[in-house]
Each structure stands twice: as structure tokens, then as C-alpha cells.
C-alpha atoms as a PDB file:
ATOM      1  CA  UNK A   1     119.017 105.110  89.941  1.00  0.00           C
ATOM      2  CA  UNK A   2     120.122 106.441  86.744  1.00  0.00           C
ATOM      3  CA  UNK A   3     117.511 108.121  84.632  1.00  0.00           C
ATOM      4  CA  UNK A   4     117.640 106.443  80.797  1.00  0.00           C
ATOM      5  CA  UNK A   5     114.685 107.981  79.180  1.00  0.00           C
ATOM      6  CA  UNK A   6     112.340 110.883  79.337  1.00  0.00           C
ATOM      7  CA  UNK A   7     109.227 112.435  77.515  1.00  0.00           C
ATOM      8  CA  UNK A   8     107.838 115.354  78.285  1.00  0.00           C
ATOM      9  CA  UNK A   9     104.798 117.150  76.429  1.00  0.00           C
ATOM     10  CA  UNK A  10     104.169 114.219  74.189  1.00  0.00           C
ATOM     11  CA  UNK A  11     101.427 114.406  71.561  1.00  0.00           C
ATOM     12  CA  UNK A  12     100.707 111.355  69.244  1.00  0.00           C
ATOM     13  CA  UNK A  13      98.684 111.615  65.966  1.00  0.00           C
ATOM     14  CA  UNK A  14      97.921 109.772  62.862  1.00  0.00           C
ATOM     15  CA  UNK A  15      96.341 111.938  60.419  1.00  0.00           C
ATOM     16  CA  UNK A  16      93.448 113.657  61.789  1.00  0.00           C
ATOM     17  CA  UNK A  17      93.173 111.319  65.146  1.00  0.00           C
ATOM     18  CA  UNK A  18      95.026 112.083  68.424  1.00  0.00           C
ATOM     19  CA  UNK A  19      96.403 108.921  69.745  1.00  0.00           C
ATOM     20  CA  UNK A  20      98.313 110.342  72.770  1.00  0.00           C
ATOM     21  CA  UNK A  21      98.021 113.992  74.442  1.00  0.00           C
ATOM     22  CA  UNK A  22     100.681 115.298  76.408  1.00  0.00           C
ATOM     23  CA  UNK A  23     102.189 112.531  77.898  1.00  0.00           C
ATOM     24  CA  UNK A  24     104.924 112.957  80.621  1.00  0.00           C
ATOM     25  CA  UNK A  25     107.032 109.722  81.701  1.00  0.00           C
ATOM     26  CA  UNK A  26     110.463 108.775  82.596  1.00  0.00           C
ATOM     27  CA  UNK A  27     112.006 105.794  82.357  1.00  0.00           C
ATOM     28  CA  UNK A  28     115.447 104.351  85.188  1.00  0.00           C
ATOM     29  CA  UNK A  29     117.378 101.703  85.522  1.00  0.00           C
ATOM     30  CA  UNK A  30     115.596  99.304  87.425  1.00  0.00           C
ATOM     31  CA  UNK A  31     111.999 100.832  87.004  1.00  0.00           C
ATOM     32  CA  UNK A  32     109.735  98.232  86.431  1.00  0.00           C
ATOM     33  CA  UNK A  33     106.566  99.722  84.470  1.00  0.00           C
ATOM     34  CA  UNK A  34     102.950  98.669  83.542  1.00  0.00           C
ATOM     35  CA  UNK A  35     100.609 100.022  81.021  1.00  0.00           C
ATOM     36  CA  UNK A  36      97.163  99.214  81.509  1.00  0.00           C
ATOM     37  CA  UNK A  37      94.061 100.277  80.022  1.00  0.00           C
ATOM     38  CA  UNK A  38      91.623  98.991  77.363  1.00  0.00           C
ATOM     39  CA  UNK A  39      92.687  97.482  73.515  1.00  0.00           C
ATOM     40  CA  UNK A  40      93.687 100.455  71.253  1.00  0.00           C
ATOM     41  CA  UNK A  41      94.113 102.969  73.930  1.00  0.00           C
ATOM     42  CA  UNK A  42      97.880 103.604  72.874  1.00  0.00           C
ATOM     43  CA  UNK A  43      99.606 101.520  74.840  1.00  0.00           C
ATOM     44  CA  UNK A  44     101.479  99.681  71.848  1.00  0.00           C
ATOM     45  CA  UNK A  45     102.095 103.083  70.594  1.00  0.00           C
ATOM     46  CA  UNK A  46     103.501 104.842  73.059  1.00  0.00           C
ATOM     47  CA  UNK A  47     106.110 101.866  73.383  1.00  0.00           C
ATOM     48  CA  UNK A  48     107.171 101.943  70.030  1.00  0.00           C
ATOM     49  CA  UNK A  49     107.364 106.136  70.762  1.00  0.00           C
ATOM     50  CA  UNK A  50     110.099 105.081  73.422  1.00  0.00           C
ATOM     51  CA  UNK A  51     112.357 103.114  71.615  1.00  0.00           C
ATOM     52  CA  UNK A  52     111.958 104.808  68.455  1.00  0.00           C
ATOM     53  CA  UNK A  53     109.701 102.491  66.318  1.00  0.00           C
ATOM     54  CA  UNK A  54     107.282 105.816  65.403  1.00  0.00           C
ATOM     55  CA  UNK A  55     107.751 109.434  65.531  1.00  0.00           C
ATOM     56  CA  UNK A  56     105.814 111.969  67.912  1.00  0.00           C
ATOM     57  CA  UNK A  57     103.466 114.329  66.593  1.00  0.00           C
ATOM     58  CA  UNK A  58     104.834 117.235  69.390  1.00  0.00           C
ATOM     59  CA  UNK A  59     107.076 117.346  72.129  1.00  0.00           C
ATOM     60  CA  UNK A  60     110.131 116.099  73.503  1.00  0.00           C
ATOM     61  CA  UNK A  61     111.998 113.005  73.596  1.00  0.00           C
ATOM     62  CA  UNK A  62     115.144 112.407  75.551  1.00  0.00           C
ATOM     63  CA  UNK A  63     117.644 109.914  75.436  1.00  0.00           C
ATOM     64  CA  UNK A  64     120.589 110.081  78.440  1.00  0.00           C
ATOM     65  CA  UNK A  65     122.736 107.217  77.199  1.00  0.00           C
ATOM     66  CA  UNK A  66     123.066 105.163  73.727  1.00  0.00           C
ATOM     67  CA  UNK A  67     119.940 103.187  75.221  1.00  0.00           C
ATOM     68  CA  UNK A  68     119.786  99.585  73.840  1.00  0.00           C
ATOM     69  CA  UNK A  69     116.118  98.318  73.382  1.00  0.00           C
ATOM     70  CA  UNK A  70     115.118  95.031  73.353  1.00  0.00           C
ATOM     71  CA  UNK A  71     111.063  94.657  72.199  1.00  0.00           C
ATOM     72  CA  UNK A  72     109.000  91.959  72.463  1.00  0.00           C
ATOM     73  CA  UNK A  73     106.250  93.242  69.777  1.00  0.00           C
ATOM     74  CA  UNK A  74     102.418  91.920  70.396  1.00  0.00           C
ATOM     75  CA  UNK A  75     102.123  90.189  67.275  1.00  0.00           C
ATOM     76  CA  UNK A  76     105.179  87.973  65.933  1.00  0.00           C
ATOM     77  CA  UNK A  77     104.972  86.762  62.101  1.00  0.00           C
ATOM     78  CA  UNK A  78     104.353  83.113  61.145  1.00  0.00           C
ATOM     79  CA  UNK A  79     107.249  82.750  59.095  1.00  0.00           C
ATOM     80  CA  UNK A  80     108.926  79.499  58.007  1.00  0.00           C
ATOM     81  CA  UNK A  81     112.467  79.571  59.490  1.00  0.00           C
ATOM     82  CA  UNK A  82     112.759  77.053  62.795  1.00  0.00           C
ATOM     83  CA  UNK A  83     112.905  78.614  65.913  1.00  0.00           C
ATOM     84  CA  UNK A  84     116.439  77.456  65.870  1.00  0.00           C
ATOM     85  CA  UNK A  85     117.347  79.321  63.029  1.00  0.00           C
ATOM     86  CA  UNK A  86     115.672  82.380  63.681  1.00  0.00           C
ATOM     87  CA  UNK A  87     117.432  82.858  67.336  1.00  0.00           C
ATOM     88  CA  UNK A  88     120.795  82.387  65.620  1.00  0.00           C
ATOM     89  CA  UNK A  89     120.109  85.036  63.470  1.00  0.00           C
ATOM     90  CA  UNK A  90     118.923  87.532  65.520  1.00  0.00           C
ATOM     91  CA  UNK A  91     121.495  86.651  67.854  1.00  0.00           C
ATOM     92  CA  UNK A  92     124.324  86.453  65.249  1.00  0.00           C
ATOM     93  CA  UNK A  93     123.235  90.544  64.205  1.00  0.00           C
ATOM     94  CA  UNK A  94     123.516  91.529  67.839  1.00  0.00           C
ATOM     95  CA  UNK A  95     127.149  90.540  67.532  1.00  0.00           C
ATOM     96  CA  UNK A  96     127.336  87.380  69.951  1.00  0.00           C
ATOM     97  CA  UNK A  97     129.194  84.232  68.816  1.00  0.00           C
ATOM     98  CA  UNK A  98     127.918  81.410  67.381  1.00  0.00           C
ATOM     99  CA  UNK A  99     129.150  79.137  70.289  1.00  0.00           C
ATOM    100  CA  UNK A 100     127.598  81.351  73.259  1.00  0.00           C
ATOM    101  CA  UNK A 101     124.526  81.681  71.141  1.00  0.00           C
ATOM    102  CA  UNK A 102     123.933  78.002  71.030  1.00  0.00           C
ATOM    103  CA  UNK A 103     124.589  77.591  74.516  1.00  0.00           C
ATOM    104  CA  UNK A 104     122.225  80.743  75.282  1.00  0.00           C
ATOM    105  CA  UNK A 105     119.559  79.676  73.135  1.00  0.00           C
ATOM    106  CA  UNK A 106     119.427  76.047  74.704  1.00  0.00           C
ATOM    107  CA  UNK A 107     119.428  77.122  77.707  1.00  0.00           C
ATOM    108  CA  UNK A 108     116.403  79.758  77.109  1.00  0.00           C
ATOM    109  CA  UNK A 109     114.669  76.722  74.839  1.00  0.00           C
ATOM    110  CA  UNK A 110     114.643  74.259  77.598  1.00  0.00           C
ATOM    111  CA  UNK A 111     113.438  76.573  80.454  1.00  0.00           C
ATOM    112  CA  UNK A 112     110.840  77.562  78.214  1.00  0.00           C
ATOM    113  CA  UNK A 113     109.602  73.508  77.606  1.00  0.00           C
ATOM    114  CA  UNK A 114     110.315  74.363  73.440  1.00  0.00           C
ATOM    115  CA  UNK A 115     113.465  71.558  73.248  1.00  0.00           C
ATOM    116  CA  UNK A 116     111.344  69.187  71.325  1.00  0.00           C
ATOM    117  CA  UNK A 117     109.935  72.204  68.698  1.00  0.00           C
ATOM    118  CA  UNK A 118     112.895  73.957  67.980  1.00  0.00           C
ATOM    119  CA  UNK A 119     113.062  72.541  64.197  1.00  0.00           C
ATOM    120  CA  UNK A 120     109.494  73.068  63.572  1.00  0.00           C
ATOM    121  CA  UNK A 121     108.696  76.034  61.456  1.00  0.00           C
ATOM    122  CA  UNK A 122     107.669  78.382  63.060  1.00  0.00           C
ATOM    123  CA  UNK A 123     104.415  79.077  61.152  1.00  0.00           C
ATOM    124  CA  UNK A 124     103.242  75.734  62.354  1.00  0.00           C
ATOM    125  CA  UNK A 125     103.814  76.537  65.733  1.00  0.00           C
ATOM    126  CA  UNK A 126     100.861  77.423  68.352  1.00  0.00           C
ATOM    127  CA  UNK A 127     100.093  80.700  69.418  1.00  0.00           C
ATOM    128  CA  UNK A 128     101.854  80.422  72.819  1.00  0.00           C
ATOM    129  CA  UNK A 129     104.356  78.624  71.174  1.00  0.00           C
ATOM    130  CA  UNK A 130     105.380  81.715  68.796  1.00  0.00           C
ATOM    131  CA  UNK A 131     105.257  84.280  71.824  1.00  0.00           C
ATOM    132  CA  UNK A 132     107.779  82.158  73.729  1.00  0.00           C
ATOM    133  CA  UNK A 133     110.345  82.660  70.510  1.00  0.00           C
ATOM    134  CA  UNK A 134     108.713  85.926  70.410  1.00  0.00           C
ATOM    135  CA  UNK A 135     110.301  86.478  74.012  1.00  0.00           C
ATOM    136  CA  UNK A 136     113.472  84.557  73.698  1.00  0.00           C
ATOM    137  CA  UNK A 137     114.724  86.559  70.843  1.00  0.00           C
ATOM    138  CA  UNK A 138     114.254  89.769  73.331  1.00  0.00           C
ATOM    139  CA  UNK A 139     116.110  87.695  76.282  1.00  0.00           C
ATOM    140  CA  UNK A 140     119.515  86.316  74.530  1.00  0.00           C
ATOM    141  CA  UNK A 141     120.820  89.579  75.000  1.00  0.00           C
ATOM    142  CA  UNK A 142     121.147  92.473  77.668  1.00  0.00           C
ATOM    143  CA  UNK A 143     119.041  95.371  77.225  1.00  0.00           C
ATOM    144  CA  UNK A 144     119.134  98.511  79.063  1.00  0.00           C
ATOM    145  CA  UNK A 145     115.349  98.488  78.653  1.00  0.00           C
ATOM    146  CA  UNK A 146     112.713  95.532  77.782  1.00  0.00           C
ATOM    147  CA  UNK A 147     109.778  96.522  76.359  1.00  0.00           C
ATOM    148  CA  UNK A 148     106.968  94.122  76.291  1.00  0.00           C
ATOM    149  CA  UNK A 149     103.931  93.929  74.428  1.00  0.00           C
ATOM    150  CA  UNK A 150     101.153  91.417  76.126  1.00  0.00           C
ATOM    151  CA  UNK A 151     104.474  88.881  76.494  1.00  0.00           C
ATOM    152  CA  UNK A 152     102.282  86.323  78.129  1.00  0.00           C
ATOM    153  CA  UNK A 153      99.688  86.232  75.239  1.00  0.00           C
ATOM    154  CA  UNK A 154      99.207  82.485  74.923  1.00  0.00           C
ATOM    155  CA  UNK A 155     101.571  80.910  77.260  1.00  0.00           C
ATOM    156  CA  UNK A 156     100.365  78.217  79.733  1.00  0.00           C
ATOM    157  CA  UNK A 157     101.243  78.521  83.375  1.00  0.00           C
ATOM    158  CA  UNK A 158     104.538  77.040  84.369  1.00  0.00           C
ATOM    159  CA  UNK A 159     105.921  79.425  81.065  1.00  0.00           C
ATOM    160  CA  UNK A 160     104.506  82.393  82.973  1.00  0.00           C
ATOM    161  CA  UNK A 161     106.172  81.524  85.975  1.00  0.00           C
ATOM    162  CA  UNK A 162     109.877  80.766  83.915  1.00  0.00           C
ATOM    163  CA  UNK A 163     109.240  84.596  81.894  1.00  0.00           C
ATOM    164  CA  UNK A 164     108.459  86.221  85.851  1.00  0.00           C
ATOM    165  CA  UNK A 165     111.705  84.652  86.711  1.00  0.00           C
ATOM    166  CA  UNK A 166     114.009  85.542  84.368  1.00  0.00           C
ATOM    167  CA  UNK A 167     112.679  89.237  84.125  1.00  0.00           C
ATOM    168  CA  UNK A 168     113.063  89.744  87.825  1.00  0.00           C
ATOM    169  CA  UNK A 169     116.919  88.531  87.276  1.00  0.00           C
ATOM    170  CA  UNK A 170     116.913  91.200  84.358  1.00  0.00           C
ATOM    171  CA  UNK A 171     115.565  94.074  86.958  1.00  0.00           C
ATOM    172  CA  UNK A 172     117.950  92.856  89.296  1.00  0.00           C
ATOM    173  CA  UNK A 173     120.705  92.921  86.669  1.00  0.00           C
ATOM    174  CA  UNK A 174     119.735  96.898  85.932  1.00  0.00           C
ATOM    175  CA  UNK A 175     117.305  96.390  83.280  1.00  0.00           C
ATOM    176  CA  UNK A 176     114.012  98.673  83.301  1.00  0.00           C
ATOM    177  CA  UNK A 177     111.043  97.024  82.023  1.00  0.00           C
ATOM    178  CA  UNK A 178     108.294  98.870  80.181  1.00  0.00           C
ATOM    179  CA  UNK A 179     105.340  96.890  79.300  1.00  0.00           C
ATOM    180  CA  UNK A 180     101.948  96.796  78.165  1.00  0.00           C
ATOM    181  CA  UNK A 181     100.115  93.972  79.641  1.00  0.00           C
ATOM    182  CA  UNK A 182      96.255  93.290  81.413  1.00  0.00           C
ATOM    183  CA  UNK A 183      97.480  89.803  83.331  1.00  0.00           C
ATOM    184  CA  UNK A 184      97.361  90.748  87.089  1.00  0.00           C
ATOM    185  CA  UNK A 185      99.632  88.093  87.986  1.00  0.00           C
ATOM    186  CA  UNK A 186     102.204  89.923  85.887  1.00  0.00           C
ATOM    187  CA  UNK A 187     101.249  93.702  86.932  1.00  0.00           C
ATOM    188  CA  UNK A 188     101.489  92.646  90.921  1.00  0.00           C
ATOM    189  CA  UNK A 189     104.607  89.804  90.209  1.00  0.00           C
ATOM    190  CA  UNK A 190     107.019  92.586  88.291  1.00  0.00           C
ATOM    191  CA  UNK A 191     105.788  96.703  88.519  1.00  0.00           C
ATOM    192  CA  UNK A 192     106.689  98.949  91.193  1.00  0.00           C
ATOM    193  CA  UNK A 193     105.471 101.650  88.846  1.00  0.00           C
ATOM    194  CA  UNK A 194     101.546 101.057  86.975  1.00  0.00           C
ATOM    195  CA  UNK A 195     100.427 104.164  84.616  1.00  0.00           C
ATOM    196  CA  UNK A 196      96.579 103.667  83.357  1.00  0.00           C
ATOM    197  CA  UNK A 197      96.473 104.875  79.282  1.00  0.00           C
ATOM    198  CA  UNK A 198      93.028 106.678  79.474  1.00  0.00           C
ATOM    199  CA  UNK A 199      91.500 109.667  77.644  1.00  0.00           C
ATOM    200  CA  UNK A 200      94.330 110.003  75.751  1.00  0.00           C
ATOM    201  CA  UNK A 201      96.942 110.645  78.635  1.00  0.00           C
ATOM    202  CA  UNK A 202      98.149 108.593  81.226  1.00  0.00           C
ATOM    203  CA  UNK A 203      97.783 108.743  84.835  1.00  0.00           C
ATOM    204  CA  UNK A 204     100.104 106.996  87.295  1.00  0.00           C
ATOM    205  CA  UNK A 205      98.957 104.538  90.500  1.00  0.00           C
ATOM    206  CA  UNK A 206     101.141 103.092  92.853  1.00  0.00           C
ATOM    207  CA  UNK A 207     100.903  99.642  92.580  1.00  0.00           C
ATOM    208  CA  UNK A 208     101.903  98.933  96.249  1.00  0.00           C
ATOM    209  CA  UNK A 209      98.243 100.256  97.005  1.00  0.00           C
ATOM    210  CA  UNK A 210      96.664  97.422  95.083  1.00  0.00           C
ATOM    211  CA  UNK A 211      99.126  94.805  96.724  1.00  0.00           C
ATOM    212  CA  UNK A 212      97.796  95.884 100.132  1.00  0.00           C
ATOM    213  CA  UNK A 213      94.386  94.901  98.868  1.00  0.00           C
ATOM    214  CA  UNK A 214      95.039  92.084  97.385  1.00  0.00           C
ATOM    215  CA  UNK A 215      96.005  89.134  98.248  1.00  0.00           C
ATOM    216  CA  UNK A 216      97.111  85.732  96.126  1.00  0.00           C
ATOM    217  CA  UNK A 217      95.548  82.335  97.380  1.00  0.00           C
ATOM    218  CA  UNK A 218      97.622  79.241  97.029  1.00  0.00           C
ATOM    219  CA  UNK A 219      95.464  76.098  97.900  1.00  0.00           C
ATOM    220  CA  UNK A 220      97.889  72.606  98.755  1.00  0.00           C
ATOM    221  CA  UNK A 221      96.391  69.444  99.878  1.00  0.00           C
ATOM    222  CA  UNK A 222      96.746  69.225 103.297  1.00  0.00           C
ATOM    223  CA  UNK A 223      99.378  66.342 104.765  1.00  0.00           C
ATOM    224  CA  UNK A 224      99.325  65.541 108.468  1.00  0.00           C
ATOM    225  CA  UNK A 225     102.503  64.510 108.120  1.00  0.00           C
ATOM    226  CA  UNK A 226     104.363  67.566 107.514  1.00  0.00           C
ATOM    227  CA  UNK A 227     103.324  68.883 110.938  1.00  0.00           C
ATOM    228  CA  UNK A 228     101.948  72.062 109.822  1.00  0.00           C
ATOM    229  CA  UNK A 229     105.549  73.204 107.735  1.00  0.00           C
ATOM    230  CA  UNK A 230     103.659  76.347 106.512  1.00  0.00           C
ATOM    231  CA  UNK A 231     104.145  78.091 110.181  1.00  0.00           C
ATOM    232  CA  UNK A 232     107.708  78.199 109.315  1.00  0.00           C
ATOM    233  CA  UNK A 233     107.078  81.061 106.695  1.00  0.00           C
ATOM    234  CA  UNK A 234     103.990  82.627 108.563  1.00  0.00           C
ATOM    235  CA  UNK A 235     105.726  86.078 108.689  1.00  0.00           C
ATOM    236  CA  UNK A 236     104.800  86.134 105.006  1.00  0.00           C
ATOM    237  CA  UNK A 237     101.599  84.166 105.333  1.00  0.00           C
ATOM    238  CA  UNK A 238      98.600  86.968 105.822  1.00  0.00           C
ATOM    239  CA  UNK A 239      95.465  84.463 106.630  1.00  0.00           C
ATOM    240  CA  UNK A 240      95.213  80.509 107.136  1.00  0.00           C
ATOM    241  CA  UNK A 241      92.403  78.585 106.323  1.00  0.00           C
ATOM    242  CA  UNK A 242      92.682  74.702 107.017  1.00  0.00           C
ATOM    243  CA  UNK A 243      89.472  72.277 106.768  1.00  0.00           C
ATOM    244  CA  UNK A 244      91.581  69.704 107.192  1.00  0.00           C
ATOM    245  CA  UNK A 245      91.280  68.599 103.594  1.00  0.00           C
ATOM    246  CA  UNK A 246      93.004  71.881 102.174  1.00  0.00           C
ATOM    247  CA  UNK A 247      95.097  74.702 103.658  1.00  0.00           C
ATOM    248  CA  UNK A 248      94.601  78.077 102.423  1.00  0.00           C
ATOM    249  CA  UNK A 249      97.633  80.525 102.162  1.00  0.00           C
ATOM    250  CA  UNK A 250      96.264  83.960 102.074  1.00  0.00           C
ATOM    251  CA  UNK A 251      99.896  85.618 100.811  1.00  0.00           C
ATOM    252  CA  UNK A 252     100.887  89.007  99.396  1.00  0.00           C
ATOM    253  CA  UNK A 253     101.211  89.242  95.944  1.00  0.00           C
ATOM    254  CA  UNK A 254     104.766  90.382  95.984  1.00  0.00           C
ATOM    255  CA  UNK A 255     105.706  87.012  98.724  1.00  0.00           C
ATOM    256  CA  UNK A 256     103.611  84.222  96.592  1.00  0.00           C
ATOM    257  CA  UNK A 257     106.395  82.959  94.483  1.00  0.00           C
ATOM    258  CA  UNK A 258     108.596  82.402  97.601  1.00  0.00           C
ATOM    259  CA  UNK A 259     105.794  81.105  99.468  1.00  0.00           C
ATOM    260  CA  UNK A 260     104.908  79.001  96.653  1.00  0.00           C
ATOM    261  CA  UNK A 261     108.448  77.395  96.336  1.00  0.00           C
ATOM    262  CA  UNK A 262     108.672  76.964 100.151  1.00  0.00           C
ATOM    263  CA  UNK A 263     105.697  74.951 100.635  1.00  0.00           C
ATOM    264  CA  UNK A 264     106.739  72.820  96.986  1.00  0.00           C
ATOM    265  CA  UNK A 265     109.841  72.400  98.902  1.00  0.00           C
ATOM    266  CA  UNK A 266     108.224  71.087 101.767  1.00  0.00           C
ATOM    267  CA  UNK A 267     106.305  68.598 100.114  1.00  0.00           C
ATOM    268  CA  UNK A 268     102.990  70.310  99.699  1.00  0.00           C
ATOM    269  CA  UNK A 269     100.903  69.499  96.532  1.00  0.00           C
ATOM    270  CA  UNK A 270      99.797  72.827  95.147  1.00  0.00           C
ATOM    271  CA  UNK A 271      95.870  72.413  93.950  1.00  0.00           C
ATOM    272  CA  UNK A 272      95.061  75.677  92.974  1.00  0.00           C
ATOM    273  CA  UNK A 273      95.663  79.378  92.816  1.00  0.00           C
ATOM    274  CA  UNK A 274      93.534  82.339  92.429  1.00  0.00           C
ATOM    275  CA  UNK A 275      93.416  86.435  93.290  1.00  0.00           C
ATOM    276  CA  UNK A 276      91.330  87.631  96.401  1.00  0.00           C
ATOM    277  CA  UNK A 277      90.262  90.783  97.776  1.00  0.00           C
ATOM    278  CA  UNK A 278      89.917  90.818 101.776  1.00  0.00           C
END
């Protein structure tokens, strides 16, 4: 993979408070990287550090190709353009043509469930509501990295699942993905890499190590019927529980979207889904 960023010896300060204390990270194609940690740790900062947003205090920053950002920022402004008109803009100063923009946008607006909302203002819009323009805005165009700043704040499920889907095309496309974030269902669905902000510094953790511990459960009503489908995809199936009312997939968390669409497919009726440890 082709490296596209690094910082070495990175320092962070505003005025008389050290926000970040020499930090060391790189950044390739197809790198797909959480920050965790608690609120005001740095994590916002240091991604506005990589794409250029604020200046470092001491060290090193460097760049090995004209590296286009695309930033999905934590906190998007209740202004009073439509969604609609604000996409076109922002889409119209990254160069694209009005035509493919429109057929971009739509396409983006309908996966997103917004078709019916894109000529409200957007200040009257709900929070989750402003975070999926907030995140459409960074997706009409190609990055060569996507940084994301708590990009499921406010969105209900199935727009979760859409954003998972469309990143993982991105990765798959070349894009790396930097972003700050505290929803395990978006650590374990999207990072290979996880760095914890803490004391100033951050410290990396393989985030295959927490997969092997833990494990998503996907509860579907059973149906006698369907003759026990599920066996079909037991090779990514880790435990079975089935009280004849319910059946219990005990699945990886990196398998649980294919496992989830299988069984859908099948004609399962999903009830529930949570996180285990076993």
C-alpha cells in the first residue's frame, strides 16, 4: 500500500495547554483508522492536524502526494440553504457538473431515506438529519482520505448500516479512512487499525484482538419452515442458540453484515441485535 501521510514528533498546543505530545502516525491507502478515547482528548484536533485545518506546535508533517481530504466535521451549522442547494454547491466548487451532481446527490439522498427533506432548510432539520448532509457532502466526491468526526452522531439504524456500506466501497476503492468515533459497531464494522488518544499521546491496539473477543448477536424469529437455512452459513456462525421461539447467531463482528443479509435473504425476521463477550 502506498503511504499518503506521515507525522512524526508531533506536539499540539494552544497557548499555555499541551493538547497533543509527540505523536507518531502514518496514514495508506486503504488504512482504515479509529480514534478512541474520552470527549476533549484531541481526537478532533489531531484530525484537523492531518488535513491541515490547524497548525502543529512542533514536529513534522509529511505529505507524499497532493492528498485530497474530504472531512466530515463533528458539528455541521444550521444554516438556511436546503439540503439540495447546499450539495450542489459544494459539489459545483469541487468541479463536478451540474448533471452528474444531480444524479450523485439523488442517489446519496435516497439511500440515506432524506428524498422527502431535501427542500427543507436545513436549520429545521433534526440532528441526525443534518449529520446525514453532513456526510453526503464528504461522499459526492473521491477522496484520497475521509476523515470523520463522530459521523454517526444522530443517525437511526438502517442510516448506520447505508454509511458502513458505502465507506467499505470507499476502502475498497483506495480510500483511507481516519476517524474519530466511540460507536463499537463502527470501530469493529470498518478499522483494521484502532489508536487510543490518552495522556496526551496515542497508543495503537490491534483491533483484530477485540474481534476475537467479541462477538455480535443477531436474534430472528425462528420459522420451522425454513428447515434450519442458517446451517448453510455456519462456517461464519461461531455459537447457536435455538429455544425454538428464537435462534441466536453468535457471529464475528467482521461476518455480521453478511450473516445478517443471508438470513434476511432467507426469510428470517431479524428481532434484535446486540454486542457479547464469550
Amino acid at each position: 500500500m502506498s503511504k499518503l501521510v506521515e507525522i512524526t514528533n508531533m506536539t499540539k498546543s494552544f497557548g499555555k495547554k499541551v493538547i497533543l505530545k509527540d505523536v507518531d502516525i502514518e496514514i495508506n491507502e486503504r488504512d482504515s483508522i479509529a480514534l478512541v478515547g474520552h470527549n476533549g482528548c484531541g481526537k478532533s484536533t489531531l484530525l484537523k492536524i492531518i488535513c491541515g485545518l490547524t497548525s502543529v506546535s512542533r514536529g513534522n508533517i509529511k505529505y507524499y502526494k497532493n492528498v485530497k481530504f474530504n472531512y466530515v466535521p463533528e458539528r455541521f451549522p444550521k444554516i438556511s440553504i436546503t439540503p439540495q442547494q447546499y450539495i450542489l454547491r459544494t459539489a459545483l466548487i469541487e468541479g463536478l457538473a451540474k448533471d452528474e451532481i444531480n444524479k450523485k446527490s439523488y442517489e446519496l439522498f435516497r439511500e440515506f431515506f432524506m428524498e422527502n427533506i431535501i427542500s427543507t432548510p436545513i436549520k429545521y432539520l433534526s440532528k441526525g438529519s443534518i449529520q446525514k448532509v453532513n456526510v453526503i457532502q464528504a461522499l459526492i466526491t473521491k477522496p484520497d482520505i475521509l476523515l470523520l468526526d463522530e459521523p454517526l452522531s444522530g443517525q437511526d439504524v438502517d442510516s448506520q448500516k447505508v454509511f458502513i456500506e458505502l465507506v467499505h466501497k470507499l476502502i475498497n476503492d483506495g480510500v483511507a479512512i481516519v476517524m474519530s468515533c466511540h460507536e463499537e459497531i463502527l470501530i469493529n464494522a470498518l478499522s483494521n487499525v484502532v489508536y487510543e488518544v490518552k495522556e496526551k499521546n496515542i497508543q495503537r491496539r490491534s483491533a483484530l484482538e477485540k474481534v476475537n473477543r467479541n462477538y455480535d448477536v443477531l436474534v430472528f424469529k425462528e420459522n420451522a419452515s425454513l428447515n434450519e437455512k442458517y446451517k448453510n452459513i455456519n462456517e461464519s456462525i461461531r455459537k447457536v442458540d435455538n429455544n425454538g421461539n428464537e435462534i441466536k447467531l453468535f457471529v464475528s463482528e467482521d461476518n455480521s453484515n453478511t450473516v445478517l443479509k443471508e438470513m434476511i435473504n432467507y426469510g428470517y425476521k431479524l428481532r434484535r441485535m446486540y454486542n457479547e463477550n464469550f
